[in-house]
Protein backbone atom coordinates (compact mmCIF):
# COMPACT_ATOMS: atom_id res chain seq x y z
CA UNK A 1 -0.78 -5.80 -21.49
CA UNK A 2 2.70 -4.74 -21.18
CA UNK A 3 3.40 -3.97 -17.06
CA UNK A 4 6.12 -2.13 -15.57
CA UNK A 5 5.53 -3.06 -11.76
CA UNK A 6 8.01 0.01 -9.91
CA UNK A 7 8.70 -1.94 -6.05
CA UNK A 8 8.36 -5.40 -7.62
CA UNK A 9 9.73 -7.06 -4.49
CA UNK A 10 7.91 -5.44 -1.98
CA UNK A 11 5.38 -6.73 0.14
CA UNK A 12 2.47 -6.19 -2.19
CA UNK A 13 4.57 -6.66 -5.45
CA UNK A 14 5.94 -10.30 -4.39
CA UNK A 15 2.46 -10.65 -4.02
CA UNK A 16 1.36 -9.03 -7.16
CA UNK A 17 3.83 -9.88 -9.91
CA UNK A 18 2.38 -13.71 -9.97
CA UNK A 19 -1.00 -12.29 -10.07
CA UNK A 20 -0.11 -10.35 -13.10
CA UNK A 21 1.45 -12.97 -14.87
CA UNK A 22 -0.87 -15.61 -13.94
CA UNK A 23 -3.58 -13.50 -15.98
CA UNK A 24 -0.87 -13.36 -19.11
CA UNK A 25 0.55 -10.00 -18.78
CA UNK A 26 4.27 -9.12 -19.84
CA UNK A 27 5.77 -8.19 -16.42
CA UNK A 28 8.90 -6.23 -15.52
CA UNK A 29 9.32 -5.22 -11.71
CA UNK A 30 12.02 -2.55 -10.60
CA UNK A 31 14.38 -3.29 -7.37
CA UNK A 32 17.09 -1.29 -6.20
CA UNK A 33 18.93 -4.44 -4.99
CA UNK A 34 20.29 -6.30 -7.90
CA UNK A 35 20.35 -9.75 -5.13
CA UNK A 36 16.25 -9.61 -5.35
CA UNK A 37 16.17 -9.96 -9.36
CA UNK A 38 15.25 -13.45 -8.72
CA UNK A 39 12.14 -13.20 -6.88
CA UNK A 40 10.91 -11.25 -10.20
CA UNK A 41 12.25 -13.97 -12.59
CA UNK A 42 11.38 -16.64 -10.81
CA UNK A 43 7.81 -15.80 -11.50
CA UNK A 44 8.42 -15.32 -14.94
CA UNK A 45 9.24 -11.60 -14.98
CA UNK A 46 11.57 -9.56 -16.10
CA UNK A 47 14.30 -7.98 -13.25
CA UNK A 48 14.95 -4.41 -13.36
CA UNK A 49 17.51 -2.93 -11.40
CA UNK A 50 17.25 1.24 -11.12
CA UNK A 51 16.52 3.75 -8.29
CA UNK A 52 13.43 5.82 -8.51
CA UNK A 53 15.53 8.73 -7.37
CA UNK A 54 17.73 8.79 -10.28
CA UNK A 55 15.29 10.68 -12.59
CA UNK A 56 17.92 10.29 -15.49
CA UNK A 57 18.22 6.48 -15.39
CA UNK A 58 14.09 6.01 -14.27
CA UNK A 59 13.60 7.60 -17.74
CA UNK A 60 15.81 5.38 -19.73
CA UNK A 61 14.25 2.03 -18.23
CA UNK A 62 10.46 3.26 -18.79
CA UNK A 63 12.05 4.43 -22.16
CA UNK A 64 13.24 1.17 -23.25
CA UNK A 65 10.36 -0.89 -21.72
CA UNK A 66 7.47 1.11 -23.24
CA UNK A 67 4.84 -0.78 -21.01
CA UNK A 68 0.65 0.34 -21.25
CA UNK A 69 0.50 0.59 -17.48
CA UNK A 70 2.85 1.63 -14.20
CA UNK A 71 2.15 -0.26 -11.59
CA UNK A 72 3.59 2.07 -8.31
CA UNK A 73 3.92 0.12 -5.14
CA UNK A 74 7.33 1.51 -3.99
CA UNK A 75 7.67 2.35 -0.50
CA UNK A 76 10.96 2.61 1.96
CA UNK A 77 9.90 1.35 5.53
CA UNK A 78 11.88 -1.28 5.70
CA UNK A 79 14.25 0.61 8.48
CA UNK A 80 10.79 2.89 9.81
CA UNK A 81 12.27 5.93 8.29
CA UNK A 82 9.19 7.75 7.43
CA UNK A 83 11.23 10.96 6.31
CA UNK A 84 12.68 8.80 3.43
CA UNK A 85 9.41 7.24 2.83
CA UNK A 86 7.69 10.79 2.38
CA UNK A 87 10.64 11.46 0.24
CA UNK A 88 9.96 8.48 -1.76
CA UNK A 89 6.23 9.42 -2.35
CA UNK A 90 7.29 12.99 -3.63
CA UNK A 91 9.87 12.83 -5.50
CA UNK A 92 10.32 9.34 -6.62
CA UNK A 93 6.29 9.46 -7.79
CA UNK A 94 6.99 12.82 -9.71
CA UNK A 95 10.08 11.19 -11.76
CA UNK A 96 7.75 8.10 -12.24
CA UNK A 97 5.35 10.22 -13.62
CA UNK A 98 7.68 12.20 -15.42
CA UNK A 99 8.94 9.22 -17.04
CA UNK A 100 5.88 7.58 -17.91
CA UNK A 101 4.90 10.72 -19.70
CA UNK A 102 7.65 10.80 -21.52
CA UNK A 103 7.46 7.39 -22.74
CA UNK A 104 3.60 7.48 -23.70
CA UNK A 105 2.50 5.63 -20.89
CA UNK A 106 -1.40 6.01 -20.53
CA UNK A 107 -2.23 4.57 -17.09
CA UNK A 108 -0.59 4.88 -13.46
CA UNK A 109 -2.00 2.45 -10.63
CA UNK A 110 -0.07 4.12 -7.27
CA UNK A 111 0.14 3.07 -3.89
CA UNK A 112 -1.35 5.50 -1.42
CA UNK A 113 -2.68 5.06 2.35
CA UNK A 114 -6.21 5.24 3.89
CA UNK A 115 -5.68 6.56 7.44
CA UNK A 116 -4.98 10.21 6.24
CA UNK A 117 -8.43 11.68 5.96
CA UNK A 118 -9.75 14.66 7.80
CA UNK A 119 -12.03 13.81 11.87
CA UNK A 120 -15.41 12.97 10.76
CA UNK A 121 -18.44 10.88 12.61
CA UNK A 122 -18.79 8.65 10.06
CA UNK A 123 -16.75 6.17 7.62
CA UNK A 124 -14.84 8.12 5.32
CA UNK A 125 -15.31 7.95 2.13
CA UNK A 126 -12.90 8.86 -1.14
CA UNK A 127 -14.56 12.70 -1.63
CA UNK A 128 -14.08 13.51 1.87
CA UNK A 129 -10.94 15.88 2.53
CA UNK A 130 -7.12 14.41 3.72
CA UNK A 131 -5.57 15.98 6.77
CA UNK A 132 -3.02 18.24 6.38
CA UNK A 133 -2.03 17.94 10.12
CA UNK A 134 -1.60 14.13 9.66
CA UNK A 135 2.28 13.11 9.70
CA UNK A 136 2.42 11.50 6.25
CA UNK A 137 0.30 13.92 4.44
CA UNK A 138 2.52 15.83 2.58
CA UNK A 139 4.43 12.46 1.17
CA UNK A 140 0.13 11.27 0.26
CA UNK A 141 -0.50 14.46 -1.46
CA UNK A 142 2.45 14.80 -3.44
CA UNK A 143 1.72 11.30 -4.30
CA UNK A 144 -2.02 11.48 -5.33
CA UNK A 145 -1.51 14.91 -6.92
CA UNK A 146 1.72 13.56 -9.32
CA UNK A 147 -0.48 10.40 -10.20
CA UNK A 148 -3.92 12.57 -10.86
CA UNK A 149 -1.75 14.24 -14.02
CA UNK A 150 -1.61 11.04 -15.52
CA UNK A 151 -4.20 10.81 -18.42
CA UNK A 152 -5.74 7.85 -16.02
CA UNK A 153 -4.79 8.05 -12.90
CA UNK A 154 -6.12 5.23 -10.21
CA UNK A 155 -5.16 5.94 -6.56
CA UNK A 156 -5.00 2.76 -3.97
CA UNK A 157 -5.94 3.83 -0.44
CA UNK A 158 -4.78 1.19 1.47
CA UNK A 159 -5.30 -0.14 5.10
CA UNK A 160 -3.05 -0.83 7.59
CA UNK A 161 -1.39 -3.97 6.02
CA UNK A 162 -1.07 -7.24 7.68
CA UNK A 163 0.28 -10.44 6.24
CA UNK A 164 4.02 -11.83 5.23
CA UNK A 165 6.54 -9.08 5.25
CA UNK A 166 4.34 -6.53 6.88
CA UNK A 167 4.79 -4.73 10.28
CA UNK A 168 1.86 -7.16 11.53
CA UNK A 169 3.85 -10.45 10.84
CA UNK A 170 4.58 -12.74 13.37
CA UNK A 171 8.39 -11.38 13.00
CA UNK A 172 7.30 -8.00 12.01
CA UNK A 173 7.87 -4.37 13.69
CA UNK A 174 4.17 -3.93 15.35
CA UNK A 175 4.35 -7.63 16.34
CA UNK A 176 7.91 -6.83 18.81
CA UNK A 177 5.82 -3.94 20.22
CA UNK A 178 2.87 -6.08 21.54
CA UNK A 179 5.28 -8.59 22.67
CA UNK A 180 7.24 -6.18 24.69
CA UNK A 181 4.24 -4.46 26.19
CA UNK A 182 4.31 -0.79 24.77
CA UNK A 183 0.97 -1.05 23.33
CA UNK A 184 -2.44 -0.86 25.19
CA UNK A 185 -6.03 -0.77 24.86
CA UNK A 186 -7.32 2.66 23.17
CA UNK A 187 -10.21 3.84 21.09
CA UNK A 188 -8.31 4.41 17.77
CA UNK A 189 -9.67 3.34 14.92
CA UNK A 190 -7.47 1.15 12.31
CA UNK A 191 -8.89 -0.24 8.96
CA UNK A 192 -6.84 -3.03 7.83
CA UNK A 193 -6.30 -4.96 4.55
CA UNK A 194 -3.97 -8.48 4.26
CA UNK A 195 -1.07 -8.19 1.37
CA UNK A 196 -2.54 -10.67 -0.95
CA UNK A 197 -6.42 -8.18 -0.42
CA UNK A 198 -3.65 -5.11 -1.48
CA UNK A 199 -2.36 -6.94 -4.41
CA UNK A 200 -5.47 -8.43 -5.43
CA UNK A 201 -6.95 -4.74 -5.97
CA UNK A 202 -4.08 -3.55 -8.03
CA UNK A 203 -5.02 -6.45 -10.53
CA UNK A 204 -8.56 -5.56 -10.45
CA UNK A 205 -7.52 -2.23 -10.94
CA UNK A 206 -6.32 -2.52 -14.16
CA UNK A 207 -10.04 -2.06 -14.94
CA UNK A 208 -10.62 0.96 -12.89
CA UNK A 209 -11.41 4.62 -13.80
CA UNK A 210 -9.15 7.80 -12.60
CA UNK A 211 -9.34 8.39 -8.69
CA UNK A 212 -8.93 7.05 -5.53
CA UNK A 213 -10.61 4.12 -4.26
CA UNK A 214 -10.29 2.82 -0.38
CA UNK A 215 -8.98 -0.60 -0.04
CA UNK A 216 -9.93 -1.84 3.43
CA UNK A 217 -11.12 -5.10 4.80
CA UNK A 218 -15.13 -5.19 5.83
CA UNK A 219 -14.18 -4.85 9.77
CA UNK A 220 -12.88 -1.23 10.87
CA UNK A 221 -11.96 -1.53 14.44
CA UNK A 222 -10.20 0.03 17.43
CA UNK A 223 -6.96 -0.90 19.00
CA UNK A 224 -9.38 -1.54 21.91
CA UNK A 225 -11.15 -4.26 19.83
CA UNK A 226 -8.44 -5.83 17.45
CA UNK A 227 -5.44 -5.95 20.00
CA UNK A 228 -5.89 -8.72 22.80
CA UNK A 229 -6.98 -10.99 19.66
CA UNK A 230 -3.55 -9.85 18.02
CA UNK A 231 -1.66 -10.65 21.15
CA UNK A 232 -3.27 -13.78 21.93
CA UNK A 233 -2.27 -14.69 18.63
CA UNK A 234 1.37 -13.97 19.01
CA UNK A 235 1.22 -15.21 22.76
CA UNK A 236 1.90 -12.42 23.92
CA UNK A 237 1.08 -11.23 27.30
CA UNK A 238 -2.50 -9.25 27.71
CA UNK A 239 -2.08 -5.66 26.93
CA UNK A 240 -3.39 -2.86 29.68
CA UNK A 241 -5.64 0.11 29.36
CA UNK A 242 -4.65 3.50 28.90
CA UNK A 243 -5.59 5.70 30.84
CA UNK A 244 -7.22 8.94 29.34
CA UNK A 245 -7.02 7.73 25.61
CA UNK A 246 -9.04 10.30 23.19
CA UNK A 247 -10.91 8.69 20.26
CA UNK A 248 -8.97 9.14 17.05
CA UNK A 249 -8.93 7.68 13.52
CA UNK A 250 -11.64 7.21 11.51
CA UNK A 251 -13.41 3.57 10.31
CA UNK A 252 -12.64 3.81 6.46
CA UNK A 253 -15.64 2.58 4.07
CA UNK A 254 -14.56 0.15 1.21
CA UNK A 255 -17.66 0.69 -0.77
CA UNK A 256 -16.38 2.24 -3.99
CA UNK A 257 -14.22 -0.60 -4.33
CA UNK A 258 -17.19 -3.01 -3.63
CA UNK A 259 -19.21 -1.43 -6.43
CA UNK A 260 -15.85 -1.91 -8.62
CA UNK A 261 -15.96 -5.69 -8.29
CA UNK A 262 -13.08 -5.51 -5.53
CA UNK A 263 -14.43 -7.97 -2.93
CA UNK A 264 -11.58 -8.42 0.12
CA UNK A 265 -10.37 -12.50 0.55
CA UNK A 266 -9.76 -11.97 4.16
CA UNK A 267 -13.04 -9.75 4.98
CA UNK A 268 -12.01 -9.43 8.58
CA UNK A 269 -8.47 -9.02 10.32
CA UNK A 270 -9.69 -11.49 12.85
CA UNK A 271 -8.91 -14.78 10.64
CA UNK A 272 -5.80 -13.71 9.71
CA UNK A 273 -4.06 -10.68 12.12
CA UNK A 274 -0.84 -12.46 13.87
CA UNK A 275 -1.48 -15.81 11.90
């Protein structure tokens, strides 16, 4: 298949583009820095340089490229500006979609998050309701509803990611936190996923029908329970307790994707979390 990959050097998509061409797809991947073209070609893709903002020249590249599938992974964290990030979600997914429309394109594979759903006692699964009072929801929902116009649609709910160029890496953002000391022990729940889990699904999801499907390791667990092994790890010093923490979060099931053949590498963030 022919595979437009939109945030080909991300975290996921350097991890993703090899995958992709390793199983003998025709891969493009978009950047909006012209200096990361390489770490597309040097896999054996092709470099495309265009911001998702700029409806006009999004719809000339998916114009001239023509692929069978979008493969969205764009996100803008890289400075923790979540108000750009939301914008990214909602507006640059509606010209994506716009675009691929336009062009024909059948299929959209999209980037979304798992910790977003609604309180509940027990693991949430993909039919229960998102949370409108959670910060990113209206970036998620503008996302997931732009990508559920497609003719085929597949929504990745992903964990908190750990792994090379994520906030959990050794040099990462969360990883300065623990080392300073501003996080402590609390009951709130976090399902993770590594990078290379996260990219693997988007290949198997090439397969998948229309919807959203969790994509969380085997292990849900609270900060109480996966921080002093992630700051032993970094060698950091033993985090403290806080005092009146309320239980919040919710353990995410991955058993939609299990039943779709999606079966995560890293099943636990305890082999791999500050590695």
């Amino acid at each position: 298949m022919k595979i437009l990959v939109a945030g080909g050097t991300g975290a996921i998509g350097r991890k993703l583009v090899p995958l992709l061409v390793g199983a003998g797809h025709d891969v493009s991947g978009t950047t909006r820095r012209r200096e990361r073209g390489r770490l597309l070609t040097d896999v054996h893709a092709r470099s495309i340089v265009v911001d998702v903002l700029d409806a006009g020249a999004l719809h000339e590249v998916v114009a001239a490229e023509r692929p069978d599938v979008i493969i969205h992974q764009l996100t803008d964290l890289s400075a923790e500006d979540f108000d750009a990030n939301s914008r990214l979600r909602i507006e640059g997914t509606a010209n994506l979609v716009s675009a691929a429309k336009a062009a024909g394109v059948q299929t959209m594979i999209a980037q979304s998050i798992a910790w977003v759903y609604g309180p509940g006692s027990s693991p949430a699964v993909e039919d229960d309701p998102l949370d409108p009072a959670a910060r990113p929801y209206a970036g998620v929902a503008g996302l997931e509803e732009a990508v559920g116009t497609m003719p085929c649609g597949v929504v990745l709910r992903y964990g908190a990611l750990y792994g090379p160029r994520t906030w959990y890496a050794r040099d990462g953002a969360i990883a300065a936190r623990v080392r300073s000391g501003e996080l402590a022990l609390t009951p709130v729940w976090t399902s993770f996923v590594h990078v290379e889990d996260a990219a693997a699904a988007a290949l198997a999801a090439l397969g998948w029908p229309a919807g959203p499907v969790n994509i969380v390791d085997d292990e849900p667990a609270t900060v109480a329970e996966w921080l002093p092994v992630y700051s032993a790890a970094l060698g950091a010093p033993a985090p403290g307790v806080a005092r009146h923490a309320a239980t919040s979060g919710r353990p995410i099931s991955n058993a939609k994707a299990h039943a779709l053949g999606w079966k995560p590498a890293h099943p636990t963030w305890r082999t791999g979390l500050g590695v």
